[in-house]
C-alpha atoms as a PDB file:
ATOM      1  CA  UNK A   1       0.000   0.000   0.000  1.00  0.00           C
ATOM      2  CA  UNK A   2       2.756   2.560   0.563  1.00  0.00           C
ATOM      3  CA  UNK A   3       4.832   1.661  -2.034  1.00  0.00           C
ATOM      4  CA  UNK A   4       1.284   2.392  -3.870  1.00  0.00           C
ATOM      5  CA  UNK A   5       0.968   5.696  -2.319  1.00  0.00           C
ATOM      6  CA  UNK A   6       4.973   6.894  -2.951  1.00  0.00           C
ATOM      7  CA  UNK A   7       4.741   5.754  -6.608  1.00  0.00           C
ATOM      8  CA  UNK A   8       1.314   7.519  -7.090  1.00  0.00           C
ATOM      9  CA  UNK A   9       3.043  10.589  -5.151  1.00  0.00           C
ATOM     10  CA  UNK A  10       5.757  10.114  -7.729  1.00  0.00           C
ATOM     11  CA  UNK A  11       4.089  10.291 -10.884  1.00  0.00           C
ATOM     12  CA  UNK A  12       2.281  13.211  -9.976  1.00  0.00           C
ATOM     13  CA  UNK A  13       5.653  14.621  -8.979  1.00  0.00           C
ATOM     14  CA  UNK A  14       7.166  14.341 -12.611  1.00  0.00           C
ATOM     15  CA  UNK A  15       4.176  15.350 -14.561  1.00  0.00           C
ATOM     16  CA  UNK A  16       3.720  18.442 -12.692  1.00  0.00           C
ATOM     17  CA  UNK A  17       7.563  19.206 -13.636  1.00  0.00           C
ATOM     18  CA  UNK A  18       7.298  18.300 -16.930  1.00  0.00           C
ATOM     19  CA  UNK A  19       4.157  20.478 -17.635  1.00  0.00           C
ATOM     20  CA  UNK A  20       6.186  23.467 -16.155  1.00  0.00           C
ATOM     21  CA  UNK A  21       9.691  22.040 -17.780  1.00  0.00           C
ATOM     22  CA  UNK A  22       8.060  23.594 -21.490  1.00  0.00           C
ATOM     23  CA  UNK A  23       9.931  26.748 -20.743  1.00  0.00           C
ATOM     24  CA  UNK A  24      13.105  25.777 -19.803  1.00  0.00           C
ATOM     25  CA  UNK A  25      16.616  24.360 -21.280  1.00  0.00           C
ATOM     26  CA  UNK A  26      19.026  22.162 -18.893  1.00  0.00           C
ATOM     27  CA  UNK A  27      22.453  22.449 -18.900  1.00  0.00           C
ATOM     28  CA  UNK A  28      24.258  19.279 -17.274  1.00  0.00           C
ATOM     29  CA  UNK A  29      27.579  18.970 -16.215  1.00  0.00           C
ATOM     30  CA  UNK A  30      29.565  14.952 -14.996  1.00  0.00           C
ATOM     31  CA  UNK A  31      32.722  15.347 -13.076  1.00  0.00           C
ATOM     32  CA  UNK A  32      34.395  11.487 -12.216  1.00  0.00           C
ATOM     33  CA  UNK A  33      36.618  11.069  -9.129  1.00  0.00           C
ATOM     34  CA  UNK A  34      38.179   8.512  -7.069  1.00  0.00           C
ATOM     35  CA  UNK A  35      34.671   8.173  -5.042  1.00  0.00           C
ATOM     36  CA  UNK A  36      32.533   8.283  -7.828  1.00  0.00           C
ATOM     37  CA  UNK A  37      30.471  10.592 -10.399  1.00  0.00           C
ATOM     38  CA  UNK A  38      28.843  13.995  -9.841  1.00  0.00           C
ATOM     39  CA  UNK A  39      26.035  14.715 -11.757  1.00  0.00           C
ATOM     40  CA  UNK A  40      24.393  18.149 -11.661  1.00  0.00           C
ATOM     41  CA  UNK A  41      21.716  19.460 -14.033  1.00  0.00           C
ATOM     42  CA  UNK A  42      20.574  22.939 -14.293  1.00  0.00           C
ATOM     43  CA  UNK A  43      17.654  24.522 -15.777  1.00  0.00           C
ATOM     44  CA  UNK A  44      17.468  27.987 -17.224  1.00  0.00           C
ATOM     45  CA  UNK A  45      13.954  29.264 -18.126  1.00  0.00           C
ATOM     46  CA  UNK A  46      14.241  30.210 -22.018  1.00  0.00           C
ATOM     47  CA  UNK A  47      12.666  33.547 -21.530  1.00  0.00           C
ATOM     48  CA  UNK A  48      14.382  35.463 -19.072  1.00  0.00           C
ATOM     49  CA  UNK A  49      17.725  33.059 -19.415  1.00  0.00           C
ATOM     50  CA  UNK A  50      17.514  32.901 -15.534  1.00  0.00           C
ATOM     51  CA  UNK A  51      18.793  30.091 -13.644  1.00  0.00           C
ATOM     52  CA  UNK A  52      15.762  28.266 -11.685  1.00  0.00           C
ATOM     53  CA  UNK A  53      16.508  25.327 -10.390  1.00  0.00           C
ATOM     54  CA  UNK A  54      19.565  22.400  -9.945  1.00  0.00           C
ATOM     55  CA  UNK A  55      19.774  19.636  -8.954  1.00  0.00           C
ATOM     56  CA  UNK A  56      23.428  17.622  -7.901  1.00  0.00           C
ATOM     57  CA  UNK A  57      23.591  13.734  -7.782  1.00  0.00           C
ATOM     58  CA  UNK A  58      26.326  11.716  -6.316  1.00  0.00           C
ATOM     59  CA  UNK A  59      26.859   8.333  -7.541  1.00  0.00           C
ATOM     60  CA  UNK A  60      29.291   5.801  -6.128  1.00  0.00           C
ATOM     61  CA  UNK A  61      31.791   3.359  -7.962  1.00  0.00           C
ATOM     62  CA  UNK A  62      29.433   1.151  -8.018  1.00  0.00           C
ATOM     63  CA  UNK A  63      26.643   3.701  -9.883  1.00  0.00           C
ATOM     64  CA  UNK A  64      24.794   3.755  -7.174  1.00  0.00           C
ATOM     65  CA  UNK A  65      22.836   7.084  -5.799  1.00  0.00           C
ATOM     66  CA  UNK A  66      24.476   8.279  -2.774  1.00  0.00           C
ATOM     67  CA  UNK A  67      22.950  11.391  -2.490  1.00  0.00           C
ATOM     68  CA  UNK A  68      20.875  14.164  -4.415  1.00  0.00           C
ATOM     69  CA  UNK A  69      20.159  17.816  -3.161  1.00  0.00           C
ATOM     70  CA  UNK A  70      17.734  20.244  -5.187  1.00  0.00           C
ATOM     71  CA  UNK A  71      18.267  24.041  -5.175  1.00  0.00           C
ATOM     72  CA  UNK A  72      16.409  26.863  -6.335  1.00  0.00           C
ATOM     73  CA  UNK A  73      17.959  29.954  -7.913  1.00  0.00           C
ATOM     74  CA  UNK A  74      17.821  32.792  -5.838  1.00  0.00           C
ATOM     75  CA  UNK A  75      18.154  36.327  -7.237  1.00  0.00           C
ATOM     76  CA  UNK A  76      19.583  38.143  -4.393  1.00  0.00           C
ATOM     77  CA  UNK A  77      21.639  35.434  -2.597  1.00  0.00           C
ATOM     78  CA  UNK A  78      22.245  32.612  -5.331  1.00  0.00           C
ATOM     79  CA  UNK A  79      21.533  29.031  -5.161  1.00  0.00           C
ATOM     80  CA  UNK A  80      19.380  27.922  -2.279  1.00  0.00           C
ATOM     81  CA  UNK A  81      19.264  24.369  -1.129  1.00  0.00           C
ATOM     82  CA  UNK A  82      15.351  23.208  -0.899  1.00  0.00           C
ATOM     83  CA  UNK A  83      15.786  19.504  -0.207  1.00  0.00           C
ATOM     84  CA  UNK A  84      18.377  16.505   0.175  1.00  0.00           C
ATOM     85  CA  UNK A  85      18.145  12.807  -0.484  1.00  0.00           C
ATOM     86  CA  UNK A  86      20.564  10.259   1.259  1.00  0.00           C
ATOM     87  CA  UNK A  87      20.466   6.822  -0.107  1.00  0.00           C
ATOM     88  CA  UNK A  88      22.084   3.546   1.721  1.00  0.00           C
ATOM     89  CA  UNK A  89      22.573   0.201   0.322  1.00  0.00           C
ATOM     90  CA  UNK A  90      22.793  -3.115   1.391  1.00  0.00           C
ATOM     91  CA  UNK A  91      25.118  -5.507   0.730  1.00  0.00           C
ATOM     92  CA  UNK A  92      23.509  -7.244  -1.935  1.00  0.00           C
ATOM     93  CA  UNK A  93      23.570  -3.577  -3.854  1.00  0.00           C
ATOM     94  CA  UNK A  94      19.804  -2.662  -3.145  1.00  0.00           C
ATOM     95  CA  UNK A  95      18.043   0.440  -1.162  1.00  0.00           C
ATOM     96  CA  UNK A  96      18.172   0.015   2.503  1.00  0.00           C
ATOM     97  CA  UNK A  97      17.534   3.263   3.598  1.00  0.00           C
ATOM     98  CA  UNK A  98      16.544   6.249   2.130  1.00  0.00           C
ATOM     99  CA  UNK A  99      16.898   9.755   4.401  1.00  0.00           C
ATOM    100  CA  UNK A 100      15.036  13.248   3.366  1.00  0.00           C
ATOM    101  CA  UNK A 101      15.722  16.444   4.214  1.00  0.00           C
ATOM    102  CA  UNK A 102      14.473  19.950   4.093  1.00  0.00           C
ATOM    103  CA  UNK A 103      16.629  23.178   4.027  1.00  0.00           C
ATOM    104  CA  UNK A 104      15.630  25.367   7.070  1.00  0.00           C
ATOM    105  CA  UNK A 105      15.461  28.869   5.382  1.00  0.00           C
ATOM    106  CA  UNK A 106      15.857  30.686   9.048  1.00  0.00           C
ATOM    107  CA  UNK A 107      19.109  29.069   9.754  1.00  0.00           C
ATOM    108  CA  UNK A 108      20.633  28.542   6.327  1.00  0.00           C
ATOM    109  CA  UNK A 109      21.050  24.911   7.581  1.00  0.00           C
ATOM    110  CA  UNK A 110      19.520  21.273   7.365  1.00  0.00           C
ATOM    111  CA  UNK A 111      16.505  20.915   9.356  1.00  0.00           C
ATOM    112  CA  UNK A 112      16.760  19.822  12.640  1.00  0.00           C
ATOM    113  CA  UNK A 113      14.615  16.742  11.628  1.00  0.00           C
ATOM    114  CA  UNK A 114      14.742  13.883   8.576  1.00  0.00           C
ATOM    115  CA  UNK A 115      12.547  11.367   7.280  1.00  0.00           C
ATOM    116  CA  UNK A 116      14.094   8.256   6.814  1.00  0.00           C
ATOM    117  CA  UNK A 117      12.533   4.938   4.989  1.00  0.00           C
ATOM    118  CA  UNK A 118      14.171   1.710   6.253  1.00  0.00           C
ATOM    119  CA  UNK A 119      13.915  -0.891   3.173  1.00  0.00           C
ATOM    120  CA  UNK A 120      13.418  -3.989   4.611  1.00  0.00           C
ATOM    121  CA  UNK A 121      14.143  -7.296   2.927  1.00  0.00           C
ATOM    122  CA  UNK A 122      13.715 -11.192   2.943  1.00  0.00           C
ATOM    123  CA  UNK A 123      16.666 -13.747   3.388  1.00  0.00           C
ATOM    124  CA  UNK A 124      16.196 -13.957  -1.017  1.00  0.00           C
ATOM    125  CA  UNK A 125      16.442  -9.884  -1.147  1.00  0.00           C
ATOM    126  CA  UNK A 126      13.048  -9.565  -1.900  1.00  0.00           C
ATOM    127  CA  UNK A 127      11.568  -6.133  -1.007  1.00  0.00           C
ATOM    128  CA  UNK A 128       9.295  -6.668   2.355  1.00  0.00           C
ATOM    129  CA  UNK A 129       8.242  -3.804   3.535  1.00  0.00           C
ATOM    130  CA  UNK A 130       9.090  -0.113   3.812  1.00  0.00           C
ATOM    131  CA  UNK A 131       8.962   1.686   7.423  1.00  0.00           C
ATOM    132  CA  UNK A 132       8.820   5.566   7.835  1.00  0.00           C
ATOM    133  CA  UNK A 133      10.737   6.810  11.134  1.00  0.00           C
ATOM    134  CA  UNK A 134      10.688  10.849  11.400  1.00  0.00           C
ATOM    135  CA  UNK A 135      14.633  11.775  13.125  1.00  0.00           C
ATOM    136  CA  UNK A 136      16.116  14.063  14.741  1.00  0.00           C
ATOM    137  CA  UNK A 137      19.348  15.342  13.414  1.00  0.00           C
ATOM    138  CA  UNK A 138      22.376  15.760  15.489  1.00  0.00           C
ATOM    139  CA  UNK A 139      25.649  16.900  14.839  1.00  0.00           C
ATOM    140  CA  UNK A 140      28.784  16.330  17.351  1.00  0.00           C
ATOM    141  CA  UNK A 141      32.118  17.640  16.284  1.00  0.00           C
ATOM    142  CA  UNK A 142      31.149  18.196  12.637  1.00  0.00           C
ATOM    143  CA  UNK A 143      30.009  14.374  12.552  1.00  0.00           C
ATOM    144  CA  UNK A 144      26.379  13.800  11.540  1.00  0.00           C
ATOM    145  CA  UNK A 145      24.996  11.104  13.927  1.00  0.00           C
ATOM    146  CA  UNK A 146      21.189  10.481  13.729  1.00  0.00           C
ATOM    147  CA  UNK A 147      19.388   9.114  16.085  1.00  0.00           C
ATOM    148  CA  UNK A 148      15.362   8.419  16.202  1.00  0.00           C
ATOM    149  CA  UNK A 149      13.265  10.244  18.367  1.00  0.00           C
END
């Protein structure tokens, strides 16, 4: 039922952009390291050539998504983060978790708070279930450590 419910969500997501994306050209740009790829997209709307909105993958050696954060252009201070993605794996290579993140606009930080979706799996890897927990964020000596609340 909730993979139902995120897929519907989903859909609706990416038809809404692509009935605003008529207006718009998107510049991409791949850098490869050591760690990985980073992939970052931009989109400029065609009529005022103004940036509006980016969005920066990071992919690991293995091509997996290890993170994504979306930004919106804004005029007076530049690019403004809106949301962040943080993806774990397992060790058979598939989704175990999945943490989300909202820019706090008053503190010009991550929220406080995440959502995170634990991906849980059979002894054959076959997806289960998939469990919302809501997080609080805490940092201690510039090292993230979450812990549920």
């Amino acid at each position: 039922m909730r993979t139902t419910i995120i897929t519907s969500v989903f859909a609706v997501l990416v038809s809404t952009m692509n009935l605003s994306a008529k207006n718009v050209i998107t510049y991409s740009n791949v850098e490869n390291n050591e760690s990985g790829v980073k992939k970052e997209y931009v989109t400029i709307n065609k009529e005022t050539s103004k940036p509006e909105s980016k969005g920066c993958y990071l992919y690991d050696r293995k091509g997996n998504i290890t993170e994504k954060t979306v930004s919106v252009w804004n005029n007076e201070t530049g690019w403004v983060n809106t949301a962040k993605y943080e993806y774990q794996y397992t060790s058979a290579n598939k989704v175990s978790g999945l943490t989300y993140t909202e820019w706090n606009k008053e503190t010009s930080n991550w929220a406080g708070k995440s959502s995170f979706i634990a991906h849980i799996y059979d002894e054959n890897d076959e997806l289960l279930s998939l469990e919302q927990i809501n997080i609080q964020n805490r940092a201690n000596n510039d090292n993230n450590f979450i812990t549920q609340k």
